[in-house]
N, C-alpha and C. Protein backbone atom coordinates (compact mmCIF):
# COMPACT_ATOMS: atom_id res chain seq x y z
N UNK A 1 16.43 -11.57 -3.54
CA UNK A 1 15.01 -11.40 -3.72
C UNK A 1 14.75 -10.02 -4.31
N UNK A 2 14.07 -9.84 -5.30
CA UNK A 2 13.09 -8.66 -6.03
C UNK A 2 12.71 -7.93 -5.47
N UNK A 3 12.14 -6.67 -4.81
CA UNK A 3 11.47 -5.96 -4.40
C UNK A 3 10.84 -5.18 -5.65
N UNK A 4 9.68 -5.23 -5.92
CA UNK A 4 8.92 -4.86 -6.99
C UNK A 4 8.21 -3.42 -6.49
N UNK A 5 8.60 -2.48 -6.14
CA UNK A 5 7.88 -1.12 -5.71
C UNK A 5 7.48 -0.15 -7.19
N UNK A 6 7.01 0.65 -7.38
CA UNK A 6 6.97 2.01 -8.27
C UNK A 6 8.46 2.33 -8.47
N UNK A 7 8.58 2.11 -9.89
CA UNK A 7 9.89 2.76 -10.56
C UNK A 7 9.33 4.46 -10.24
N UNK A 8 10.72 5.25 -10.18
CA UNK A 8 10.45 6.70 -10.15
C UNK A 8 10.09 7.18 -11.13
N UNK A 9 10.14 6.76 -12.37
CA UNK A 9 9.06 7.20 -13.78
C UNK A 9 7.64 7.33 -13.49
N UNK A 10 7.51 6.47 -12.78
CA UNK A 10 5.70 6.35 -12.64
C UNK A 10 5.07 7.12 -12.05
N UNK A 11 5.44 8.12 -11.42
CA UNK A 11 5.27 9.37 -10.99
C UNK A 11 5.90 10.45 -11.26
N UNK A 12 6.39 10.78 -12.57
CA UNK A 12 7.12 12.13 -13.50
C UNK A 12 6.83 13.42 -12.16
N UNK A 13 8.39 13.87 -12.20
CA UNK A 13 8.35 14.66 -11.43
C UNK A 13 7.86 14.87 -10.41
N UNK A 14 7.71 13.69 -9.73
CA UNK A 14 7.51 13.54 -7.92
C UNK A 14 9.01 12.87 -7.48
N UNK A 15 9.82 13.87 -6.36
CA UNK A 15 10.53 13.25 -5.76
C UNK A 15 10.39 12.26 -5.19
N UNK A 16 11.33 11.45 -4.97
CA UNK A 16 10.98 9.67 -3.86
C UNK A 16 11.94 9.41 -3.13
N UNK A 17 11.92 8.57 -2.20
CA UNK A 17 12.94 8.12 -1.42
C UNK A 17 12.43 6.42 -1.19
N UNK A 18 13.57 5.62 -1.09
CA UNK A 18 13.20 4.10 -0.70
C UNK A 18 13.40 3.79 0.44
N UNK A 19 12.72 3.21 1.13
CA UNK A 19 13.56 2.01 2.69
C UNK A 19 13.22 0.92 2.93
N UNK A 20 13.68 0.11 3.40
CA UNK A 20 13.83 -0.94 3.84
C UNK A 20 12.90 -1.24 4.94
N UNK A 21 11.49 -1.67 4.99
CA UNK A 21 10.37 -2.38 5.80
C UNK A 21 10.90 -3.00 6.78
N UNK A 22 10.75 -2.73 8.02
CA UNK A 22 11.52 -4.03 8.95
C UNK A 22 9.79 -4.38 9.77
N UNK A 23 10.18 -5.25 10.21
CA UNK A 23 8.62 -5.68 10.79
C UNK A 23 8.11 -4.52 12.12
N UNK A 24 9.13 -4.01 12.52
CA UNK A 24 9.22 -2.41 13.42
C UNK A 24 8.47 -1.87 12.72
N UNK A 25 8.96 -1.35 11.29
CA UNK A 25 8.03 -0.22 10.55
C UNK A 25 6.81 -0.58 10.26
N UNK A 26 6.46 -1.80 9.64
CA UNK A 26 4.67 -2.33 9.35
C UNK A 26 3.97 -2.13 10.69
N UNK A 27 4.92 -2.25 12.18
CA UNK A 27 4.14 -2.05 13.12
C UNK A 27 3.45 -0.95 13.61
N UNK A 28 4.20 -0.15 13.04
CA UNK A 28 3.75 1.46 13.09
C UNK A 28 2.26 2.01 12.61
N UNK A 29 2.88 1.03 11.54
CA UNK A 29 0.83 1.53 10.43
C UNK A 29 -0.56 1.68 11.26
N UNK A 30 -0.35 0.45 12.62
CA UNK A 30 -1.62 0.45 13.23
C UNK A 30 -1.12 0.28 14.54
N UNK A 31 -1.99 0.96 15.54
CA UNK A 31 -2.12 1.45 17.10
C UNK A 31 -2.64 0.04 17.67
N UNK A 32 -2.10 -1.62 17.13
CA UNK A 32 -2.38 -2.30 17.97
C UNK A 32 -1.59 -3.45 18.80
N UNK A 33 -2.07 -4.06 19.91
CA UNK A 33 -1.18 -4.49 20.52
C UNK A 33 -0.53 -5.99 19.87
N UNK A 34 0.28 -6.23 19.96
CA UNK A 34 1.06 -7.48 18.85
C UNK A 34 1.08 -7.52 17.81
N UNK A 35 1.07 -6.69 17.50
CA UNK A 35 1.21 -6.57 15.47
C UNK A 35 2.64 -6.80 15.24
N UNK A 36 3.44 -6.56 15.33
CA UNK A 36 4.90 -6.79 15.32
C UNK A 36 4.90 -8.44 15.48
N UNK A 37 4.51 -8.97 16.69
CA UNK A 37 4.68 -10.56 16.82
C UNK A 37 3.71 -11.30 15.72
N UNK A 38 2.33 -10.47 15.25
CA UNK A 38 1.74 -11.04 14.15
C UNK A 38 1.80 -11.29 13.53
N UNK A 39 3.18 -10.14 12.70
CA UNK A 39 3.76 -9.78 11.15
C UNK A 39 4.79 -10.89 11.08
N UNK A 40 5.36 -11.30 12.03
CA UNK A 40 6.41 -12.35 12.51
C UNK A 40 5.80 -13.66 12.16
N UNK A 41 4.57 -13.63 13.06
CA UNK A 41 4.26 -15.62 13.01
C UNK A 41 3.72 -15.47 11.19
N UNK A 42 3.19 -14.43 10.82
CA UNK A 42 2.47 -14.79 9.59
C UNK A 42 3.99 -15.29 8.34
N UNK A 43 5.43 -15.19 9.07
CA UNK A 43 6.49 -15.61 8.13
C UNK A 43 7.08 -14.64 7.24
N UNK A 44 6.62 -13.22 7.33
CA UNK A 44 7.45 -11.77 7.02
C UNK A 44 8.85 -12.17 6.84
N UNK A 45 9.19 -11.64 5.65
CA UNK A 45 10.85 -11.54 5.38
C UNK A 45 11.37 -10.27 5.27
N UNK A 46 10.73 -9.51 4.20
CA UNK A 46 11.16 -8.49 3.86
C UNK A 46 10.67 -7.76 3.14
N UNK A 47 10.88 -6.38 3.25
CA UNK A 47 10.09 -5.54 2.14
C UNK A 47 10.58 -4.12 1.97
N UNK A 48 10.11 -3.62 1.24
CA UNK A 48 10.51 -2.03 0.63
C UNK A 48 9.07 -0.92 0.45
N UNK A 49 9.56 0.10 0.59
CA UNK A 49 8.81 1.34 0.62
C UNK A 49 9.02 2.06 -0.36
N UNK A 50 8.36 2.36 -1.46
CA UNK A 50 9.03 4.15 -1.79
C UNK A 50 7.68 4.98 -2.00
N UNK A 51 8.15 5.96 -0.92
CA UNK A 51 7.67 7.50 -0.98
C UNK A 51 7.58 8.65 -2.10
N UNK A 52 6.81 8.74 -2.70
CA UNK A 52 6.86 10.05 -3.80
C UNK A 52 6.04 11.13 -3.05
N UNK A 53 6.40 12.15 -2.71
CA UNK A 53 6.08 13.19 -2.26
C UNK A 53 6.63 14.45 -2.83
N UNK A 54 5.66 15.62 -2.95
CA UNK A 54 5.90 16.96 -3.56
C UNK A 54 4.75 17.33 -4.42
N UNK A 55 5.31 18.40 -4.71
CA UNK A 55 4.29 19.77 -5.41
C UNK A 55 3.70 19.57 -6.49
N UNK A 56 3.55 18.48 -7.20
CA UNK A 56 2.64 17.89 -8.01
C UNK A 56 1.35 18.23 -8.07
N UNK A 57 0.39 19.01 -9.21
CA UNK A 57 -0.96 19.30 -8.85
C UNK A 57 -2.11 18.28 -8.90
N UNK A 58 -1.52 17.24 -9.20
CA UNK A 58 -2.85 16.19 -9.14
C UNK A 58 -2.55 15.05 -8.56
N UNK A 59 -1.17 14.63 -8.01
CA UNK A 59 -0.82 14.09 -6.65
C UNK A 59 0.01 14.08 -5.83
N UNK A 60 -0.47 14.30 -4.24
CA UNK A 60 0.68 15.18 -3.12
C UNK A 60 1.33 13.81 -2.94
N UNK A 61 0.65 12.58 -2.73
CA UNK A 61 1.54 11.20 -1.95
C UNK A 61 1.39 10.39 -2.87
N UNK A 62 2.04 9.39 -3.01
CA UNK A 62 2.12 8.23 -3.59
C UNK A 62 2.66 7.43 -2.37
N UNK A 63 2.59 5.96 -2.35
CA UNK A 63 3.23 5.06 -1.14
C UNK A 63 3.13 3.94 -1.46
N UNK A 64 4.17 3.61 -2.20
CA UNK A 64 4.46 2.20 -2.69
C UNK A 64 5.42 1.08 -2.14
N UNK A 65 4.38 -0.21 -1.66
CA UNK A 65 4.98 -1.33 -0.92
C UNK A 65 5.18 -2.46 -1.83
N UNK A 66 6.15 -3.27 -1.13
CA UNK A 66 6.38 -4.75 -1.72
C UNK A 66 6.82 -5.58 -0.48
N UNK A 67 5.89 -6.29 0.14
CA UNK A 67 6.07 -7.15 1.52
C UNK A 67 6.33 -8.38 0.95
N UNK A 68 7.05 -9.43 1.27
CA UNK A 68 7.80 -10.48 0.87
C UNK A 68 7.58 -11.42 2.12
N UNK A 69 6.64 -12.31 2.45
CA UNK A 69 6.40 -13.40 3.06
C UNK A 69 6.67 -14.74 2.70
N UNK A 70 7.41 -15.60 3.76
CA UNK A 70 7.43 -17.10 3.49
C UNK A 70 6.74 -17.75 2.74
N UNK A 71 5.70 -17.19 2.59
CA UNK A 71 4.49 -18.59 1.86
C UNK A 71 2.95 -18.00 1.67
N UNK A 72 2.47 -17.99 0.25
CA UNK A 72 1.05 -17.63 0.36
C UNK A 72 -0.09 -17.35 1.65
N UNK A 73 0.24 -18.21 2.69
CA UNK A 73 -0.87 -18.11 3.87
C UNK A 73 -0.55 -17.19 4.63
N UNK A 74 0.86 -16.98 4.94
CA UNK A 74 1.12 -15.57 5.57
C UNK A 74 0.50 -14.30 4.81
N UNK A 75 1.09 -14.21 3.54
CA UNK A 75 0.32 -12.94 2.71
C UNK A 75 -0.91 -12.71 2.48
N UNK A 76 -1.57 -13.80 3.16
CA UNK A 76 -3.19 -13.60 3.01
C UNK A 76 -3.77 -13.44 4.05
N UNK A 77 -2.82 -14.04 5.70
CA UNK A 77 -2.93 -13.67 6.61
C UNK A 77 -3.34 -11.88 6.73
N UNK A 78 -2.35 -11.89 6.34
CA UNK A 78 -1.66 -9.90 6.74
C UNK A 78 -2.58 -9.16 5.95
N UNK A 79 -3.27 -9.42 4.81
CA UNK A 79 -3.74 -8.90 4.15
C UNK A 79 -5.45 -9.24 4.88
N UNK A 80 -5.72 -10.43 5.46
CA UNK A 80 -7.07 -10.53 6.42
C UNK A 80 -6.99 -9.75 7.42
N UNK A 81 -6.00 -9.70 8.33
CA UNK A 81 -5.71 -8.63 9.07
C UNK A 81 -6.20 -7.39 9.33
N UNK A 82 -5.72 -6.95 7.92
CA UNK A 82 -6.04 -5.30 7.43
C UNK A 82 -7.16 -5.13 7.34
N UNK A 83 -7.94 -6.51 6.94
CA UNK A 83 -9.57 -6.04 6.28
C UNK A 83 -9.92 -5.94 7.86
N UNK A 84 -9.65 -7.55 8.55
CA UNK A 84 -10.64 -7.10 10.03
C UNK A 84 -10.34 -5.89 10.75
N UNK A 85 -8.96 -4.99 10.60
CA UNK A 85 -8.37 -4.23 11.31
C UNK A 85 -8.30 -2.61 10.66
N UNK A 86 -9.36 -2.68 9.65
CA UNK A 86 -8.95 -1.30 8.59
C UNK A 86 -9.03 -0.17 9.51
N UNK A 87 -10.00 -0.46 10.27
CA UNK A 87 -10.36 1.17 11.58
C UNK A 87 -8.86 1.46 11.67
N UNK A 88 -8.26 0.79 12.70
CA UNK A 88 -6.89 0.94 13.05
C UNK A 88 -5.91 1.18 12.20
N UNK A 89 -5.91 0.95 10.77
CA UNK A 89 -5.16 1.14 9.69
C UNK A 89 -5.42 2.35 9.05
N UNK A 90 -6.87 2.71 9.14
CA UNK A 90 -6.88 4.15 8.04
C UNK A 90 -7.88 5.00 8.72
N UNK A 91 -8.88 4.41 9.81
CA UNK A 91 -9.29 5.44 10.23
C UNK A 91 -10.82 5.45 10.42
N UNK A 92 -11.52 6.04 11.00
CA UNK A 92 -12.94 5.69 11.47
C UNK A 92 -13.61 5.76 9.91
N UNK A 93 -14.55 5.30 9.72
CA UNK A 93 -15.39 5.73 8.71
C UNK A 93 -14.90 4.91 6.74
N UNK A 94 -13.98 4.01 7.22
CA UNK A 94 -13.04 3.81 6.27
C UNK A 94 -13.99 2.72 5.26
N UNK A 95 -14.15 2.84 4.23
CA UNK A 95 -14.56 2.12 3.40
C UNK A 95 -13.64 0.83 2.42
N UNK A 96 -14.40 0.00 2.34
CA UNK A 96 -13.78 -1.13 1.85
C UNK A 96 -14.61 -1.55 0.63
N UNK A 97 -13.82 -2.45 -0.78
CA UNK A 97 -14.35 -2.72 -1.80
C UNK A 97 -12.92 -3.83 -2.10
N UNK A 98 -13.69 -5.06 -2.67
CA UNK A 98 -12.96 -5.99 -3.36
C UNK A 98 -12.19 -5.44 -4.38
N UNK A 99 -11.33 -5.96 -4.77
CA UNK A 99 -10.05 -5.30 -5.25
C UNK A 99 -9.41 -6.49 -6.66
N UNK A 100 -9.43 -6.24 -8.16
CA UNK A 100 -8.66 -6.70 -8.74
C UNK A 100 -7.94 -6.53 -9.41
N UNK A 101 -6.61 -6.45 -9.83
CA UNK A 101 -5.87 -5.64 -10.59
C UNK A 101 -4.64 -6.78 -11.06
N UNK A 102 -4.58 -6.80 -12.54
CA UNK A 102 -3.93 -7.70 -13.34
C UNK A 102 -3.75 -8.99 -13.20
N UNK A 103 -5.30 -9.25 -12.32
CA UNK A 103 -5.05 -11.00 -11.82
C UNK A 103 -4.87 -11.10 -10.47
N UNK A 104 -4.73 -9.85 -10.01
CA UNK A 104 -4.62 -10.43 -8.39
C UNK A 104 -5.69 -9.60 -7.61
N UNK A 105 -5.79 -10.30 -6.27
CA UNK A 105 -7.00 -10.08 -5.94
C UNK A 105 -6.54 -9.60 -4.72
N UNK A 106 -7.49 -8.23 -4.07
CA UNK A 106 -7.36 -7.49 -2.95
C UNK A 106 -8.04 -6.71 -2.65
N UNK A 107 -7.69 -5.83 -1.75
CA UNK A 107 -8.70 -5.09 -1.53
C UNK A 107 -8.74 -3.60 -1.53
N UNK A 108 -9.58 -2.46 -2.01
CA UNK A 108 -9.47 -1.33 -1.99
C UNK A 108 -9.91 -0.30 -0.94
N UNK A 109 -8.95 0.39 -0.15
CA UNK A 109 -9.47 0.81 0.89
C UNK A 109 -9.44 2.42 0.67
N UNK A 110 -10.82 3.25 1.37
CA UNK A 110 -10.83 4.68 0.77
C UNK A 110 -10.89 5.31 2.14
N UNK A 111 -9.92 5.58 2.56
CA UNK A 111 -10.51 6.38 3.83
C UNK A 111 -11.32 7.54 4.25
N UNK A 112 -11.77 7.87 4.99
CA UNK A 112 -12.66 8.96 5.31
C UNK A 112 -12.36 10.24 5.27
N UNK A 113 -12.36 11.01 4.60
CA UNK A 113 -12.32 12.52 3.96
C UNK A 113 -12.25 13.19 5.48
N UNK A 114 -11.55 14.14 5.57
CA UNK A 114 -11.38 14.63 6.65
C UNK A 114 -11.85 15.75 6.43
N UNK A 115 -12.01 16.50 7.37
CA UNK A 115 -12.92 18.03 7.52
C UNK A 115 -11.87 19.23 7.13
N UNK A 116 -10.75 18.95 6.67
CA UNK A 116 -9.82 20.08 6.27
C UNK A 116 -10.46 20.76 4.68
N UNK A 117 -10.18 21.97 4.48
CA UNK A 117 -10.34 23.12 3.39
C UNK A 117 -10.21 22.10 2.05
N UNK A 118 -8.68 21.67 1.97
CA UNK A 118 -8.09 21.43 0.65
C UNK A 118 -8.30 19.82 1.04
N UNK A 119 -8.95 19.13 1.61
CA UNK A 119 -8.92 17.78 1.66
C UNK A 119 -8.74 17.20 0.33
N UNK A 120 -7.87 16.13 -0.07
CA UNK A 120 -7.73 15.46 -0.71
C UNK A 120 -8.49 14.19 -0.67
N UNK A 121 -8.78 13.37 -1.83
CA UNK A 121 -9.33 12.18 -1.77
C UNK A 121 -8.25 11.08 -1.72
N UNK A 122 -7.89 9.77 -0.89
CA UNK A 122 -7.32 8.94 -0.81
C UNK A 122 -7.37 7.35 -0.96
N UNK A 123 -6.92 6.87 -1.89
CA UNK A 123 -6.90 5.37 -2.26
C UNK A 123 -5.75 4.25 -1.67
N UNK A 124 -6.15 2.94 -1.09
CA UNK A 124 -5.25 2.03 -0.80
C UNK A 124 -5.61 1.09 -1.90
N UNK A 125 -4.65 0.21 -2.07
CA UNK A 125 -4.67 -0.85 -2.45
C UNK A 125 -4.20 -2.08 -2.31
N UNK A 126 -4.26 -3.07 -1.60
CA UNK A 126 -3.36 -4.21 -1.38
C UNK A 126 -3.55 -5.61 -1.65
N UNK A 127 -2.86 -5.95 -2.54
CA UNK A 127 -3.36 -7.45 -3.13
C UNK A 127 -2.17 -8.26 -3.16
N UNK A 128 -2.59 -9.47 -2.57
CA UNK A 128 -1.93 -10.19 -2.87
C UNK A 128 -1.51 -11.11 -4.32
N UNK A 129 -0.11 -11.45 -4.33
CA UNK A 129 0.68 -12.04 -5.56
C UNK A 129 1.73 -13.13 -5.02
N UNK A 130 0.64 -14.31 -4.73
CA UNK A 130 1.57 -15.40 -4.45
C UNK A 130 2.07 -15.08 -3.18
N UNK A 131 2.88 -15.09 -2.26
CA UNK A 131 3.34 -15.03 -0.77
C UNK A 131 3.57 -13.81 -0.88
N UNK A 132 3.69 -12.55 -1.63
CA UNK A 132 4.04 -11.36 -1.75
C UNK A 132 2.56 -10.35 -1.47
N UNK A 133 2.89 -9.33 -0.85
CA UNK A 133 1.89 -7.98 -0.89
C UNK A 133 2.40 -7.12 -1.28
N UNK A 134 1.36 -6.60 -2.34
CA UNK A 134 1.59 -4.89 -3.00
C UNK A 134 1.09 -4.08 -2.84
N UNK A 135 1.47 -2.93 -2.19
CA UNK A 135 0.67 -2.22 -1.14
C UNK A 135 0.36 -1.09 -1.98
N UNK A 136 -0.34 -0.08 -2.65
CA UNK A 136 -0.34 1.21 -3.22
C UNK A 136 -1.25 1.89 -2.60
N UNK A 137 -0.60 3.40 -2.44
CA UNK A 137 -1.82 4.20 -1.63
C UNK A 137 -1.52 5.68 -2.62
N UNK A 138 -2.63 5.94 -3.21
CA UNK A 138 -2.43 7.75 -3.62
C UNK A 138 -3.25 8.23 -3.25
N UNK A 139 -2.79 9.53 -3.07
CA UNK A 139 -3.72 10.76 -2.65
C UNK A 139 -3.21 12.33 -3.41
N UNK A 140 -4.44 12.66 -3.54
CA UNK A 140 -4.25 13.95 -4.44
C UNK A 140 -5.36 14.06 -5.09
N UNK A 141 -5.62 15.85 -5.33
CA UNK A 141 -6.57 16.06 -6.41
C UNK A 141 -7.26 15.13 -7.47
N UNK A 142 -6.92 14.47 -7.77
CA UNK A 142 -6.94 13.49 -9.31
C UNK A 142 -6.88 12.49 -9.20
N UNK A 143 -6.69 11.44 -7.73
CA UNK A 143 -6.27 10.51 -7.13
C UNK A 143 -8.20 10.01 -6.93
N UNK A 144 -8.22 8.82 -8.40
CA UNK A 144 -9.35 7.80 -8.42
C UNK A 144 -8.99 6.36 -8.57
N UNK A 145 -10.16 5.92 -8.34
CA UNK A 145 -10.22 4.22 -8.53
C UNK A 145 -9.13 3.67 -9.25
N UNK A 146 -9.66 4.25 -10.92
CA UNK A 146 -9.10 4.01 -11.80
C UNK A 146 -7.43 4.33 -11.49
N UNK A 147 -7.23 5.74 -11.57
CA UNK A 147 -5.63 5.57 -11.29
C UNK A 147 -4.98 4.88 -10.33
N UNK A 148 -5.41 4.23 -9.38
CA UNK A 148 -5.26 3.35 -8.26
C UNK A 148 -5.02 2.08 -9.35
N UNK A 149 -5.83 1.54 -9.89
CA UNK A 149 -5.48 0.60 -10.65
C UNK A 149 -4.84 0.90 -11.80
N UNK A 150 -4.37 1.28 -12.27
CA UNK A 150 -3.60 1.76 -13.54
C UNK A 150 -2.27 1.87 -13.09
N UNK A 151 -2.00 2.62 -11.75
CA UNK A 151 -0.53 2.63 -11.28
C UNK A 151 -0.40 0.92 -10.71
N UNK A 152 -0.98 -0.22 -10.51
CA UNK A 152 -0.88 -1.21 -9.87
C UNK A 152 -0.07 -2.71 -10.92
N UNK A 153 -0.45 -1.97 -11.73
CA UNK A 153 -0.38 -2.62 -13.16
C UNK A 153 1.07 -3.09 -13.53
N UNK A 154 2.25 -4.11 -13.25
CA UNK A 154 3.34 -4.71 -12.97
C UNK A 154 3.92 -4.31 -14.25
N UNK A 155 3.00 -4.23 -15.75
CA UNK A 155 4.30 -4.13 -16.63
C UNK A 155 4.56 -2.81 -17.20
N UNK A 156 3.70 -1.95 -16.40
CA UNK A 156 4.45 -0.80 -16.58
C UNK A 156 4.79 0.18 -15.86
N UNK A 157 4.53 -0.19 -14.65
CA UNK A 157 5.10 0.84 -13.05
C UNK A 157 5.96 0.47 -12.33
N UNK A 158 6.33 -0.81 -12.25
CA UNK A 158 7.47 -1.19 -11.18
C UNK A 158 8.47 -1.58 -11.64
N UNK A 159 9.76 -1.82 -10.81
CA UNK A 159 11.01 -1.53 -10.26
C UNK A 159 11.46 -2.89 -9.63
N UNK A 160 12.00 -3.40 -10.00
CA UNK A 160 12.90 -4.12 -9.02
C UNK A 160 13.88 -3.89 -8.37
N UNK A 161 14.00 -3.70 -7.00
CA UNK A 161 15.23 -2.72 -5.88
C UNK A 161 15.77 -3.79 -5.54
């Protein structure tokens, strides 16, 4: 199976690292009880991460997913989930907007600006593609809508791991 994440080009000169999603790690994302057995019944197989992080002036994070589910209804499961569950996923105050990017449909999540000096602005993105989820999140100076969708874009950012 494919894992379709962000090739390391797509972020010039941001270091990265990859791993391996186990339904342990998706459980982590949110503070709730059975998410692990959720990620399970919804038919989770497998998935990948890669991290771009560093000194970049117009973006500190990048966080690119590829979740690999049994069958369309799981991936739309997990992805309903998130919408009813975004508090727990990103945070009080978290804003939500329908989401489309090269045909697939999802959702864009902006979380709530925090009270720090140098706060950065932050974008999710997660849409489903057939039993698969593509998860993208940037943050940084320069980190908009638009580049949210522009990095989402299959024929010219991703990787097969």
């Amino acid at each position: 199976m494919e894992m379709h994440v962000l090739a390391t080009s797509a972020v010039p000169g941001m270091p990265s690292t990859t791993i391996v999603l186990t339904i342990g790690e998706l459980a982590k994302d949110a503070s709730i009880p059975g998410l692990a057995s959720n990620i399970a019944s919804w038919g989770y197989k497998d998935g990948r991460q890669r991290t771009f992080q560093g000194p970049l002036h117009h973006l500190t994070l990048v966080v690119s997913r590829f979740l690999a589910f049994r069958d369309d209804t799981g991936a739309h499961r997990f992805v309903a989930f998130m919408v009813t569950n975004s508090g727990s996923y990103f945070g009080t105050g978290v804003g939500m907007h329908r989401l489309m990017a090269q045909g697939r449909s999802g959702w864009m999540f902006t979380p709530a600006p925090c009270a720090c000096h140098l706060a950065n602005p932050a974008f999710i993105g997660v849409l489903v593609q057939g039993s698969d989820v593509v998860w993208l999140e940037i943050n940084g100076p320069d980190a908009t809508p638009s580049l949210l969708v522009r990095l989402l874009d299959p024929r010219r950012s991703v990787v097969a791991i």
